[in-house]
C-alpha atoms as a PDB file:
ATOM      1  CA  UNK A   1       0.000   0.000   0.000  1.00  0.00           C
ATOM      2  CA  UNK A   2       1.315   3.199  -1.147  1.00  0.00           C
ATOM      3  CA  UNK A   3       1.782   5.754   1.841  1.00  0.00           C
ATOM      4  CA  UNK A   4       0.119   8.638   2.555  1.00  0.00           C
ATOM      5  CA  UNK A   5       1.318  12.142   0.979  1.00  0.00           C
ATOM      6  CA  UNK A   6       3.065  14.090   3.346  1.00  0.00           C
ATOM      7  CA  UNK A   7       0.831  16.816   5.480  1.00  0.00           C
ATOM      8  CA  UNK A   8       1.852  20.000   4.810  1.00  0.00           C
ATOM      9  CA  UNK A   9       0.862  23.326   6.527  1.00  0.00           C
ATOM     10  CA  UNK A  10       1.217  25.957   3.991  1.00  0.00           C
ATOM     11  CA  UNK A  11       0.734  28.729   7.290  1.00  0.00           C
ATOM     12  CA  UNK A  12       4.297  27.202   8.753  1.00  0.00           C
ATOM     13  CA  UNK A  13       6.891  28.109   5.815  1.00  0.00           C
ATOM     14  CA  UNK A  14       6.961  29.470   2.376  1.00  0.00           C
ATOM     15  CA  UNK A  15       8.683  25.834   1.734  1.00  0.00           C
ATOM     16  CA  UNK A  16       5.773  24.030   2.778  1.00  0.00           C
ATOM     17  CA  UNK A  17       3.371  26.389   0.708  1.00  0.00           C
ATOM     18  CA  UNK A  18       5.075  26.380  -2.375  1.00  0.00           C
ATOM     19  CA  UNK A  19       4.814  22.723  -1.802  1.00  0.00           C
ATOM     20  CA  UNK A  20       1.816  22.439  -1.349  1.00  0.00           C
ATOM     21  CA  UNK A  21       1.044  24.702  -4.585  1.00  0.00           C
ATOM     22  CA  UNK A  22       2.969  22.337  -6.469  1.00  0.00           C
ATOM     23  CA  UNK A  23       1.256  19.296  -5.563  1.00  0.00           C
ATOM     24  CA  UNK A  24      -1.902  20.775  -5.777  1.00  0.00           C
ATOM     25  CA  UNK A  25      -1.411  21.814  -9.280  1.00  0.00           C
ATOM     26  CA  UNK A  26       0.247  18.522 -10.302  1.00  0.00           C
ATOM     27  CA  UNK A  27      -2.942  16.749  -9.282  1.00  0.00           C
ATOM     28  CA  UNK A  28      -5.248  18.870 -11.078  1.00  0.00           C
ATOM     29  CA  UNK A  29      -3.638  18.493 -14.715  1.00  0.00           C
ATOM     30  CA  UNK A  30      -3.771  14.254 -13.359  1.00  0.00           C
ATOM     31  CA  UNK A  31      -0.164  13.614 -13.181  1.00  0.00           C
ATOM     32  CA  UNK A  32       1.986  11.695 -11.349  1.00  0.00           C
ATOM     33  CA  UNK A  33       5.426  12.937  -9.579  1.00  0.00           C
ATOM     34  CA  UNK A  34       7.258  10.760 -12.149  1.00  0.00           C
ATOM     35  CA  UNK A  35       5.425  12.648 -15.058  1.00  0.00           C
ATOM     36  CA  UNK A  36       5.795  16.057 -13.736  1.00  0.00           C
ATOM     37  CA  UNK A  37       9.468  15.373 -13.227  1.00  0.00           C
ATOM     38  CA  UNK A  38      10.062  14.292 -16.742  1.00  0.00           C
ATOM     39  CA  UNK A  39       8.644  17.473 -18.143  1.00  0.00           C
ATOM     40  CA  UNK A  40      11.343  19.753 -15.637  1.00  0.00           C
ATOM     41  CA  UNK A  41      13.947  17.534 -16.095  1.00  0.00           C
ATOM     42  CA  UNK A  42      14.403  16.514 -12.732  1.00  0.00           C
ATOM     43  CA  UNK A  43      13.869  12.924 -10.992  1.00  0.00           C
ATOM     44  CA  UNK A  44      10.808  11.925  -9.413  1.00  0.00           C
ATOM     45  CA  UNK A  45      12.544  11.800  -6.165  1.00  0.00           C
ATOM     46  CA  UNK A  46      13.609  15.957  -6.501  1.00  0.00           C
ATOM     47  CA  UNK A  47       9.855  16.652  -7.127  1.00  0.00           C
ATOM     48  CA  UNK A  48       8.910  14.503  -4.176  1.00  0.00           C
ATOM     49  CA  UNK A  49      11.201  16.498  -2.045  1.00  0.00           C
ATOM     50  CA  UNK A  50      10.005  19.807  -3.536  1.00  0.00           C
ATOM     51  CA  UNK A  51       6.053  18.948  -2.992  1.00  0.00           C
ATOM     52  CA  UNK A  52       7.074  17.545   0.852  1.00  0.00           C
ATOM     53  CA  UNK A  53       9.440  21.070   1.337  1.00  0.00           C
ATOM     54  CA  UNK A  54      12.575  18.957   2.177  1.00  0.00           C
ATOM     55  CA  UNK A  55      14.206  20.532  -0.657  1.00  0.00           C
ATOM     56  CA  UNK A  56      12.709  23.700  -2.294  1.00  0.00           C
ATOM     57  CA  UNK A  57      13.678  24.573  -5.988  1.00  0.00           C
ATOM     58  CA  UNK A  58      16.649  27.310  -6.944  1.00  0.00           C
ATOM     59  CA  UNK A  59      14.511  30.125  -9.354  1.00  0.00           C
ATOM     60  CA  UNK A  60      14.824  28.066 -12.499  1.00  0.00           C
ATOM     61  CA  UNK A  61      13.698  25.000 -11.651  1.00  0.00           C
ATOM     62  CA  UNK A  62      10.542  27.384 -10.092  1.00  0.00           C
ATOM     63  CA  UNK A  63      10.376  28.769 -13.330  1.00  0.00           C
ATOM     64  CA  UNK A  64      10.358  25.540 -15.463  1.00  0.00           C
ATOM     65  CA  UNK A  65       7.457  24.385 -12.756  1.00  0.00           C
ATOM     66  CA  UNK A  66       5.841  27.626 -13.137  1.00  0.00           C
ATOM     67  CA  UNK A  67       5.497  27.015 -17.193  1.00  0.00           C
ATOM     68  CA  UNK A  68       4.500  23.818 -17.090  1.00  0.00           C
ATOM     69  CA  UNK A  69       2.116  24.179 -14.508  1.00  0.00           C
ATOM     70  CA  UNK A  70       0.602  26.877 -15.934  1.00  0.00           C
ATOM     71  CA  UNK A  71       0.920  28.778 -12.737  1.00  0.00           C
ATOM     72  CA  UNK A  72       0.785  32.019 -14.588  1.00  0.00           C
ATOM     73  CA  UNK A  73       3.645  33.559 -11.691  1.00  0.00           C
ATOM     74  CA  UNK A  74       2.062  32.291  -8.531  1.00  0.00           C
ATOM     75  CA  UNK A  75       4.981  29.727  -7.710  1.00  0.00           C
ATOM     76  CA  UNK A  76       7.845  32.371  -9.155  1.00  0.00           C
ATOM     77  CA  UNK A  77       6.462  35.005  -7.066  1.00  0.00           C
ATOM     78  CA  UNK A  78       7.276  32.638  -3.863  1.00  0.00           C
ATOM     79  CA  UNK A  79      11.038  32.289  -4.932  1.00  0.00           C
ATOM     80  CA  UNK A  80      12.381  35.336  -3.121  1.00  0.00           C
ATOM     81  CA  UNK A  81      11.017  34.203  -0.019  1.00  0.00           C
ATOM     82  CA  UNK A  82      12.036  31.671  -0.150  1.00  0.00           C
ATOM     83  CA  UNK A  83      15.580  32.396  -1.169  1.00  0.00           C
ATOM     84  CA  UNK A  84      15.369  34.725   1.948  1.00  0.00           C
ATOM     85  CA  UNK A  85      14.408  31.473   4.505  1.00  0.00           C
ATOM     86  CA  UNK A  86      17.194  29.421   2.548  1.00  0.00           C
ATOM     87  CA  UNK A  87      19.840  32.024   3.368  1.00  0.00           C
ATOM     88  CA  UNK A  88      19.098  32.084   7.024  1.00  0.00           C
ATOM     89  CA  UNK A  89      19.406  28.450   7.066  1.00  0.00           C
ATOM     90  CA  UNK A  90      22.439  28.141   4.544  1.00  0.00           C
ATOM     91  CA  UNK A  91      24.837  26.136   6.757  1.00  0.00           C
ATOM     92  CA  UNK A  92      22.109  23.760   7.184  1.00  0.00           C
ATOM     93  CA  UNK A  93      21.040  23.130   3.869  1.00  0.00           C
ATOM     94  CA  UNK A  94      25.022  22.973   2.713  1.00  0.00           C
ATOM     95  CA  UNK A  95      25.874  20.486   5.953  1.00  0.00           C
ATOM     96  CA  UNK A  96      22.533  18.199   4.718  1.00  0.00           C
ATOM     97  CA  UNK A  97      24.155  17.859   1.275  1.00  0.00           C
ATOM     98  CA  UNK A  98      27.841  17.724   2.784  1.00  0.00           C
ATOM     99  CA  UNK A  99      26.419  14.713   4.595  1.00  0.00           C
ATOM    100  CA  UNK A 100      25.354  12.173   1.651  1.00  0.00           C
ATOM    101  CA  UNK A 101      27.811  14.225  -1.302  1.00  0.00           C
ATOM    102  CA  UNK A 102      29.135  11.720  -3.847  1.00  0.00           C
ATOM    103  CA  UNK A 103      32.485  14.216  -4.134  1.00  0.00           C
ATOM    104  CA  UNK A 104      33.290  17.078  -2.445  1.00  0.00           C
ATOM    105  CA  UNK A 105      36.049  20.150  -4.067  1.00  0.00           C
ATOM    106  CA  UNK A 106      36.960  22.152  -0.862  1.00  0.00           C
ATOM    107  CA  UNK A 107      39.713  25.131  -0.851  1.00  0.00           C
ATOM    108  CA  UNK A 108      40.288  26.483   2.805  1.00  0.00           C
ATOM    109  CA  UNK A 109      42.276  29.382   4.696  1.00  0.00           C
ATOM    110  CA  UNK A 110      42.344  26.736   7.330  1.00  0.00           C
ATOM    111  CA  UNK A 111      41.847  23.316   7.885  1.00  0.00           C
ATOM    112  CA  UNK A 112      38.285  22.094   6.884  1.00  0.00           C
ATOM    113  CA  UNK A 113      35.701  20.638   9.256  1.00  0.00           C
ATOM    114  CA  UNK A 114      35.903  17.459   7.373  1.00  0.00           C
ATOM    115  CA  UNK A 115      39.306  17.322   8.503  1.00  0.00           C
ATOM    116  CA  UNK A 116      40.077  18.696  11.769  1.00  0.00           C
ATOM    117  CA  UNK A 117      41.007  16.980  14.851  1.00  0.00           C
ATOM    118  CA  UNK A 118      38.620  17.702  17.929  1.00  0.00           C
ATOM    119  CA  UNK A 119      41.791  19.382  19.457  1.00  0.00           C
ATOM    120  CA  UNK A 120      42.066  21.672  16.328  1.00  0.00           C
ATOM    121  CA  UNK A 121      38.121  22.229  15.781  1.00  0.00           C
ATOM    122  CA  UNK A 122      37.777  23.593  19.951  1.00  0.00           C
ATOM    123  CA  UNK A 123      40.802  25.863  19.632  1.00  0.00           C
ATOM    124  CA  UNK A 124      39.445  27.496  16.496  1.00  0.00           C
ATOM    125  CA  UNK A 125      36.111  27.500  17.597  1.00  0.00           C
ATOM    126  CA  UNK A 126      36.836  28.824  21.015  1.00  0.00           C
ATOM    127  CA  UNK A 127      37.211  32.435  19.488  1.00  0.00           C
ATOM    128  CA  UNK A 128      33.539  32.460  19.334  1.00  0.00           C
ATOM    129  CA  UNK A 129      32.363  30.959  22.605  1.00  0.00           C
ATOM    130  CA  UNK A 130      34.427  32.461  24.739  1.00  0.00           C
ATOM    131  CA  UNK A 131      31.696  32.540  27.678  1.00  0.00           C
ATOM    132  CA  UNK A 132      29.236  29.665  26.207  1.00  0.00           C
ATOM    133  CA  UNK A 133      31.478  26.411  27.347  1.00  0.00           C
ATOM    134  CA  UNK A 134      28.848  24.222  26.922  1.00  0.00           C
ATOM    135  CA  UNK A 135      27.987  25.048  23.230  1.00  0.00           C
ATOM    136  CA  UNK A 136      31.567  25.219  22.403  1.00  0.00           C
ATOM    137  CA  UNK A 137      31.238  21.052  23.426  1.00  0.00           C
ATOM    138  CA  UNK A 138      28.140  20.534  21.870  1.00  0.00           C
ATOM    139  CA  UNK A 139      29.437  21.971  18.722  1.00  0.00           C
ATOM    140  CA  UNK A 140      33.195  20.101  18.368  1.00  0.00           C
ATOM    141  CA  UNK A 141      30.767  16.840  18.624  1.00  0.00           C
ATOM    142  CA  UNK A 142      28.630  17.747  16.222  1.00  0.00           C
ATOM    143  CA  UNK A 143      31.738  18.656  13.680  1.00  0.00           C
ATOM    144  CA  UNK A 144      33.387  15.556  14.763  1.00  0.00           C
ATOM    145  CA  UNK A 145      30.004  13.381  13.854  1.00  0.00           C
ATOM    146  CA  UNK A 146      29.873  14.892  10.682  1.00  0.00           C
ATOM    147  CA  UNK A 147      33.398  12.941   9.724  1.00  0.00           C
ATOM    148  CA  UNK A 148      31.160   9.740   9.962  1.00  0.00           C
ATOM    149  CA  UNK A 149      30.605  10.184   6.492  1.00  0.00           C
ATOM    150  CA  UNK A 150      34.198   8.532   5.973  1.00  0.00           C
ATOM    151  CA  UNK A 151      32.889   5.759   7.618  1.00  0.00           C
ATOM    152  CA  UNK A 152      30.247   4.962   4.664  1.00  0.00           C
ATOM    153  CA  UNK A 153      30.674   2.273   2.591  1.00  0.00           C
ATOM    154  CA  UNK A 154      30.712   4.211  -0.379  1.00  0.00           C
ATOM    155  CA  UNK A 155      32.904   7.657   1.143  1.00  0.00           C
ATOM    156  CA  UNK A 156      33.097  10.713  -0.660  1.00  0.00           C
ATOM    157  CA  UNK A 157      35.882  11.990  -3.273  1.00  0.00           C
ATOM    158  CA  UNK A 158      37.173  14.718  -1.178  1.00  0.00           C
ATOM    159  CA  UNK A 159      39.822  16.749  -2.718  1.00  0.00           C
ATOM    160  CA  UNK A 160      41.097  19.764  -0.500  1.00  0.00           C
ATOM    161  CA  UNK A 161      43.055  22.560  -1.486  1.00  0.00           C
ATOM    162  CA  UNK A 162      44.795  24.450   2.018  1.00  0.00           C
ATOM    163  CA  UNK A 163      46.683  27.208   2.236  1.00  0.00           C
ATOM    164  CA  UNK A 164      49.958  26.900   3.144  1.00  0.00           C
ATOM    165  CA  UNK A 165      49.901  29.488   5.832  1.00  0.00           C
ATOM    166  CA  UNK A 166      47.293  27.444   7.430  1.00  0.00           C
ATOM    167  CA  UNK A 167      49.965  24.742   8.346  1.00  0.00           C
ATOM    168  CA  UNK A 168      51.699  27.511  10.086  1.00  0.00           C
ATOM    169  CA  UNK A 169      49.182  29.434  11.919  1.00  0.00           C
ATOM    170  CA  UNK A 170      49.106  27.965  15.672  1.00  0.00           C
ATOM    171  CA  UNK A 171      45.591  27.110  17.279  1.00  0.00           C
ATOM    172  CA  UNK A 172      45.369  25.778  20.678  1.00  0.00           C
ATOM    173  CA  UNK A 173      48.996  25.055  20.750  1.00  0.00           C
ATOM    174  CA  UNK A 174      51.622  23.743  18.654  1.00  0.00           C
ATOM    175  CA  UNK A 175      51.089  20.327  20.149  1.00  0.00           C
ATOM    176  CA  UNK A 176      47.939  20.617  19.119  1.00  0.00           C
ATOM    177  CA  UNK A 177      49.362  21.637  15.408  1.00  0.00           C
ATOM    178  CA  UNK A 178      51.331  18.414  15.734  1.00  0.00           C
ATOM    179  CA  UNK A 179      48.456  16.724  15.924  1.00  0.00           C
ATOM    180  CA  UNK A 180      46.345  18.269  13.524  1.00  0.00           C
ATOM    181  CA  UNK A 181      49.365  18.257  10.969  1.00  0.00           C
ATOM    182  CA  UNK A 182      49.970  14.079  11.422  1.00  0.00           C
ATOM    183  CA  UNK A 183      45.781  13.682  11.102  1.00  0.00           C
ATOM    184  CA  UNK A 184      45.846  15.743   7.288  1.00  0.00           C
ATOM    185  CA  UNK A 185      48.864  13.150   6.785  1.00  0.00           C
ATOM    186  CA  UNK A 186      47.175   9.944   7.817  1.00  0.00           C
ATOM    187  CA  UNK A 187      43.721  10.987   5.919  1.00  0.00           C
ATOM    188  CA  UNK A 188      45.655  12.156   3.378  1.00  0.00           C
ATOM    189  CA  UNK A 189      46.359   8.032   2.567  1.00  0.00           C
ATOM    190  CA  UNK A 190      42.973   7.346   2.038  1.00  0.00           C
ATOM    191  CA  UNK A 191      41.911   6.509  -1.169  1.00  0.00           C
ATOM    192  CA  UNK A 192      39.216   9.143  -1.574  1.00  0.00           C
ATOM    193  CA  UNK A 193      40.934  11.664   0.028  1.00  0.00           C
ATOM    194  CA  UNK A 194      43.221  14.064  -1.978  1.00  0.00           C
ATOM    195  CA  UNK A 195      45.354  17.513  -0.297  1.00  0.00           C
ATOM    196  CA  UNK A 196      47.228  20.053  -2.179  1.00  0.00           C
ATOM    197  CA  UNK A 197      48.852  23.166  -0.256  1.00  0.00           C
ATOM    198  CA  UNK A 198      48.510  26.376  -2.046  1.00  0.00           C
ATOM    199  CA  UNK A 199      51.712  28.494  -1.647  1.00  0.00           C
ATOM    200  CA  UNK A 200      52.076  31.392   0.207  1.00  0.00           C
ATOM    201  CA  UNK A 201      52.774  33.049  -2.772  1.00  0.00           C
ATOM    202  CA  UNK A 202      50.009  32.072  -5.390  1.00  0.00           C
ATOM    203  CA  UNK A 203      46.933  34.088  -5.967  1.00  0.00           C
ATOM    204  CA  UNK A 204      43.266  32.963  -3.770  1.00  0.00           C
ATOM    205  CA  UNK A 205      40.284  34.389  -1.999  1.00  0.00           C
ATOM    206  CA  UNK A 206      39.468  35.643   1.477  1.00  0.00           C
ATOM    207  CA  UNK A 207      37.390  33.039   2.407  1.00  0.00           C
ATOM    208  CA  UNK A 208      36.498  28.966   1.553  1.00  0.00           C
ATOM    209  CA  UNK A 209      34.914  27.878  -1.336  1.00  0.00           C
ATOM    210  CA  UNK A 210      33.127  23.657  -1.302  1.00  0.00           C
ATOM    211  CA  UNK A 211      31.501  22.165  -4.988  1.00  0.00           C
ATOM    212  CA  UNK A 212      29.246  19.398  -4.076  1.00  0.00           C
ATOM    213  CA  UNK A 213      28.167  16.735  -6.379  1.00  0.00           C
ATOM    214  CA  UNK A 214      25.498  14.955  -4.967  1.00  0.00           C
ATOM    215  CA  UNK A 215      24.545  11.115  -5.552  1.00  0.00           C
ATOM    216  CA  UNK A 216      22.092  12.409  -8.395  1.00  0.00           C
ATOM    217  CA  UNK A 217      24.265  14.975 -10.111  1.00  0.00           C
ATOM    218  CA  UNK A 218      23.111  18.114  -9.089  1.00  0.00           C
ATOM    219  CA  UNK A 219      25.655  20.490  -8.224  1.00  0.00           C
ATOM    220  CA  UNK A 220      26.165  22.920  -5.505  1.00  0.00           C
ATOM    221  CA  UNK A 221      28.382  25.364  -4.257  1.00  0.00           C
ATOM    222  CA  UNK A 222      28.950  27.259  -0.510  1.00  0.00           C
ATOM    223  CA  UNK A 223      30.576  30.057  -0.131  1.00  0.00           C
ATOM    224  CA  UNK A 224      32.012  31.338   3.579  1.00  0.00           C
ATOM    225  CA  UNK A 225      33.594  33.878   4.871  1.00  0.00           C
ATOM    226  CA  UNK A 226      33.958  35.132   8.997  1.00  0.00           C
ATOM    227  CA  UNK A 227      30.633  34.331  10.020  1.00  0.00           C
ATOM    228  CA  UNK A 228      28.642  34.452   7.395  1.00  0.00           C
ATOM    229  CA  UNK A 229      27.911  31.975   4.616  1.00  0.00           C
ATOM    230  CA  UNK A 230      25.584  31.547   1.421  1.00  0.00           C
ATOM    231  CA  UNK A 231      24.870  28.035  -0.147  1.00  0.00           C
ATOM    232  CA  UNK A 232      24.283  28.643  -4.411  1.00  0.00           C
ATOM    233  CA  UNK A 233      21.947  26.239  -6.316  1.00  0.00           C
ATOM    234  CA  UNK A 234      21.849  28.218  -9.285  1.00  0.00           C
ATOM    235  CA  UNK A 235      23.844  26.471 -12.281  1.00  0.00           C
ATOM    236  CA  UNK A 236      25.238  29.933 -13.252  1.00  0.00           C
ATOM    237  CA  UNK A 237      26.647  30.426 -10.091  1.00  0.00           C
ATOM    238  CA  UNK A 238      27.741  27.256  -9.167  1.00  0.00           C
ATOM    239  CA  UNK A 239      29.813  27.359 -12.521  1.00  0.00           C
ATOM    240  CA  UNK A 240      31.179  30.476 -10.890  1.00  0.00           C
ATOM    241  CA  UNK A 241      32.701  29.360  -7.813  1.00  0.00           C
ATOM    242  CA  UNK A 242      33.850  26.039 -10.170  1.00  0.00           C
ATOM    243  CA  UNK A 243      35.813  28.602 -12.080  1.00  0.00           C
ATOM    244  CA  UNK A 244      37.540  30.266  -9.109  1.00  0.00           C
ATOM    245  CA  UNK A 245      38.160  26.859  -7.920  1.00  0.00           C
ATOM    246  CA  UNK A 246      39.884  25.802 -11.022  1.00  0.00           C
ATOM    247  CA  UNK A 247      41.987  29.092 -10.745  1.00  0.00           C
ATOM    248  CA  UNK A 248      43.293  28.490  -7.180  1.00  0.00           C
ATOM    249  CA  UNK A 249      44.187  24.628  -7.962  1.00  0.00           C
ATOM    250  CA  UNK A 250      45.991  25.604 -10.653  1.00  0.00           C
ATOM    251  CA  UNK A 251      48.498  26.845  -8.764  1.00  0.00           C
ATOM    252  CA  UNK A 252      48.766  23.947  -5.536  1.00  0.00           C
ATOM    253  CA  UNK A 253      51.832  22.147  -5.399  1.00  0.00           C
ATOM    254  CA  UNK A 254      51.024  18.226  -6.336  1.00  0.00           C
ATOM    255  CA  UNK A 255      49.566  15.674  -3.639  1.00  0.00           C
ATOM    256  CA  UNK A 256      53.579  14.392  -3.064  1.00  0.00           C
ATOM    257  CA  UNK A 257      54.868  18.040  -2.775  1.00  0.00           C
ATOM    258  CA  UNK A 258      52.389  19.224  -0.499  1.00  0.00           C
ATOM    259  CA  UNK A 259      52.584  16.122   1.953  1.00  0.00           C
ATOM    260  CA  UNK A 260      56.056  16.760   2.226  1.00  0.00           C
ATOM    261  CA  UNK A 261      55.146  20.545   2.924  1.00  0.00           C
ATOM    262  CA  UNK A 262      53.171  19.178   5.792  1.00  0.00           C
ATOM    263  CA  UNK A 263      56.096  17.161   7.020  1.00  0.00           C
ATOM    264  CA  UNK A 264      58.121  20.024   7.248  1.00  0.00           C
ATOM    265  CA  UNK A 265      55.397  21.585   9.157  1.00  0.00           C
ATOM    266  CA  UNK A 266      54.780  19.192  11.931  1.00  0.00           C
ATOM    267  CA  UNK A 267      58.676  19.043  12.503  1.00  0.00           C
ATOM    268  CA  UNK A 268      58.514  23.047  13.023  1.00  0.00           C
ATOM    269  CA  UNK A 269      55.782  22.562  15.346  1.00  0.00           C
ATOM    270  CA  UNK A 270      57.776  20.268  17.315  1.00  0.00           C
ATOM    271  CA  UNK A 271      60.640  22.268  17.706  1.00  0.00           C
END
């Protein structure tokens, strides 16, 4: 027996009304998700998400649904709003993806979540909680639980470009550097897992840049700077970020050269 559609409560979020739109619309011209999805270009499973507001669409996915629909503008007219509600959630929508990502193209000032030892991610993070102890905990745990997702049985292609003044920089303590330097190492062996340092001297941006291919082949991109963040759907600007990507890799040492970079590193550390 098939389950029951989803309840939604268009009054809640502009995700669960455009939803709710959606389906509502899709019933009335007698089609199925499956049909509907062919005539967007999306999977079943994407329009599924859409109608249940797990995953609203970027503006021209809304816009294909708006045509075919014959919505005449009332889903488009949503899409601001809910761009707005995606943007104060972007870190969760971009972790959600992070989470199940078939690969994963990350360049970092410092060391990524991904790969940070607990050490590593409290010293960082300590900057911000200075007086909230308890969070501070709460949130190394949760960055530390993300890394199950090298635990899968199908892991993600995660290739990492650093900066090399991130080996350098000391948080916590240079014990703790030690540390940190011999975990990039070790993970650095996995199959799946590629780093390249960027030298001090080559070109980048003020802030980290992660492409996400998910299991289905959509593509993503998040974009972060101090405290603030902004998770991009859009095709156009996804290529965007792919391009400055491209840029900065182009000028990383190779994966032997830069593990040797991060040899040199630790021994500093240790002196």
């Amino acid at each position: 027996m098939a389950r029951p559609p989803k309840e939604l409560t268009p009054e809640k979020s502009v995700e669960d009304l455009l939803g709710a739109k959606i389906r509502r619309l899709r019933l009335e011209q007698g089609w199925e998700p499956a049909e509907l999805a062919a005539k967007v270009f999306v999977s079943p499973g994407r329009i599924t998400s859409i109608e249940t507001a797990n995953d609203p669409p970027g503006r021209q996915l809304t816009e294909k649904l708006d045509q075919v629909l014959d919505a005449k503008g009332a889903l488009l007219e949503l899409w601001p709003l809910i761009r707005a509600e995606a943007f104060k959630d972007y870190a969760k929508l971009f972790l959600r993806d992070q989470a199940s990502a078939q690969s994963i193209h990350e360049f970092s000032l410092g060391v990524p979540g991904l790969l940070q030892t607990a050490e590593y991610a409290k010293a960082l993070m300590s900057m911000d909680y200075t007086d909230r102890l308890e969070e501070l905990e709460d949130s190394v745990i949760r960055r530390m639980e993300r890394q199950g997702v090298f635990d899968r049985d199908s892991p993600p292609w995660l290739w990492v470009v650093l900066t090399e003044s991130a080996l350098s920089q000391v948080h916590g303590s240079r014990e703790v550097m030690a540390k940190q330097l011999d975990h990039l190492l070790a993970m650095g062996e996995r199959p799946t897992v590629n780093i390249q340092v960027l030298p001090v001297d080559e070109p980048a941006v003020p802030g980290s840049i992660s492409l996400i291919t998910s299991k289905d082949g959509a593509h993503s991109a998040y974009a972060e700077g101090f405290n603030t963040g902004t998770y991009y759907q859009e095709p156009d600007d996804v290529d965007r970020f792919q391009r400055i990507y491209d840029r900065i890799q182009a000028g990383a040492l190779d994966i032997e050269a830069s593990a040797q970079v991060m040899r040199d590193a630790r021994r500093k550390h240790q002196q």
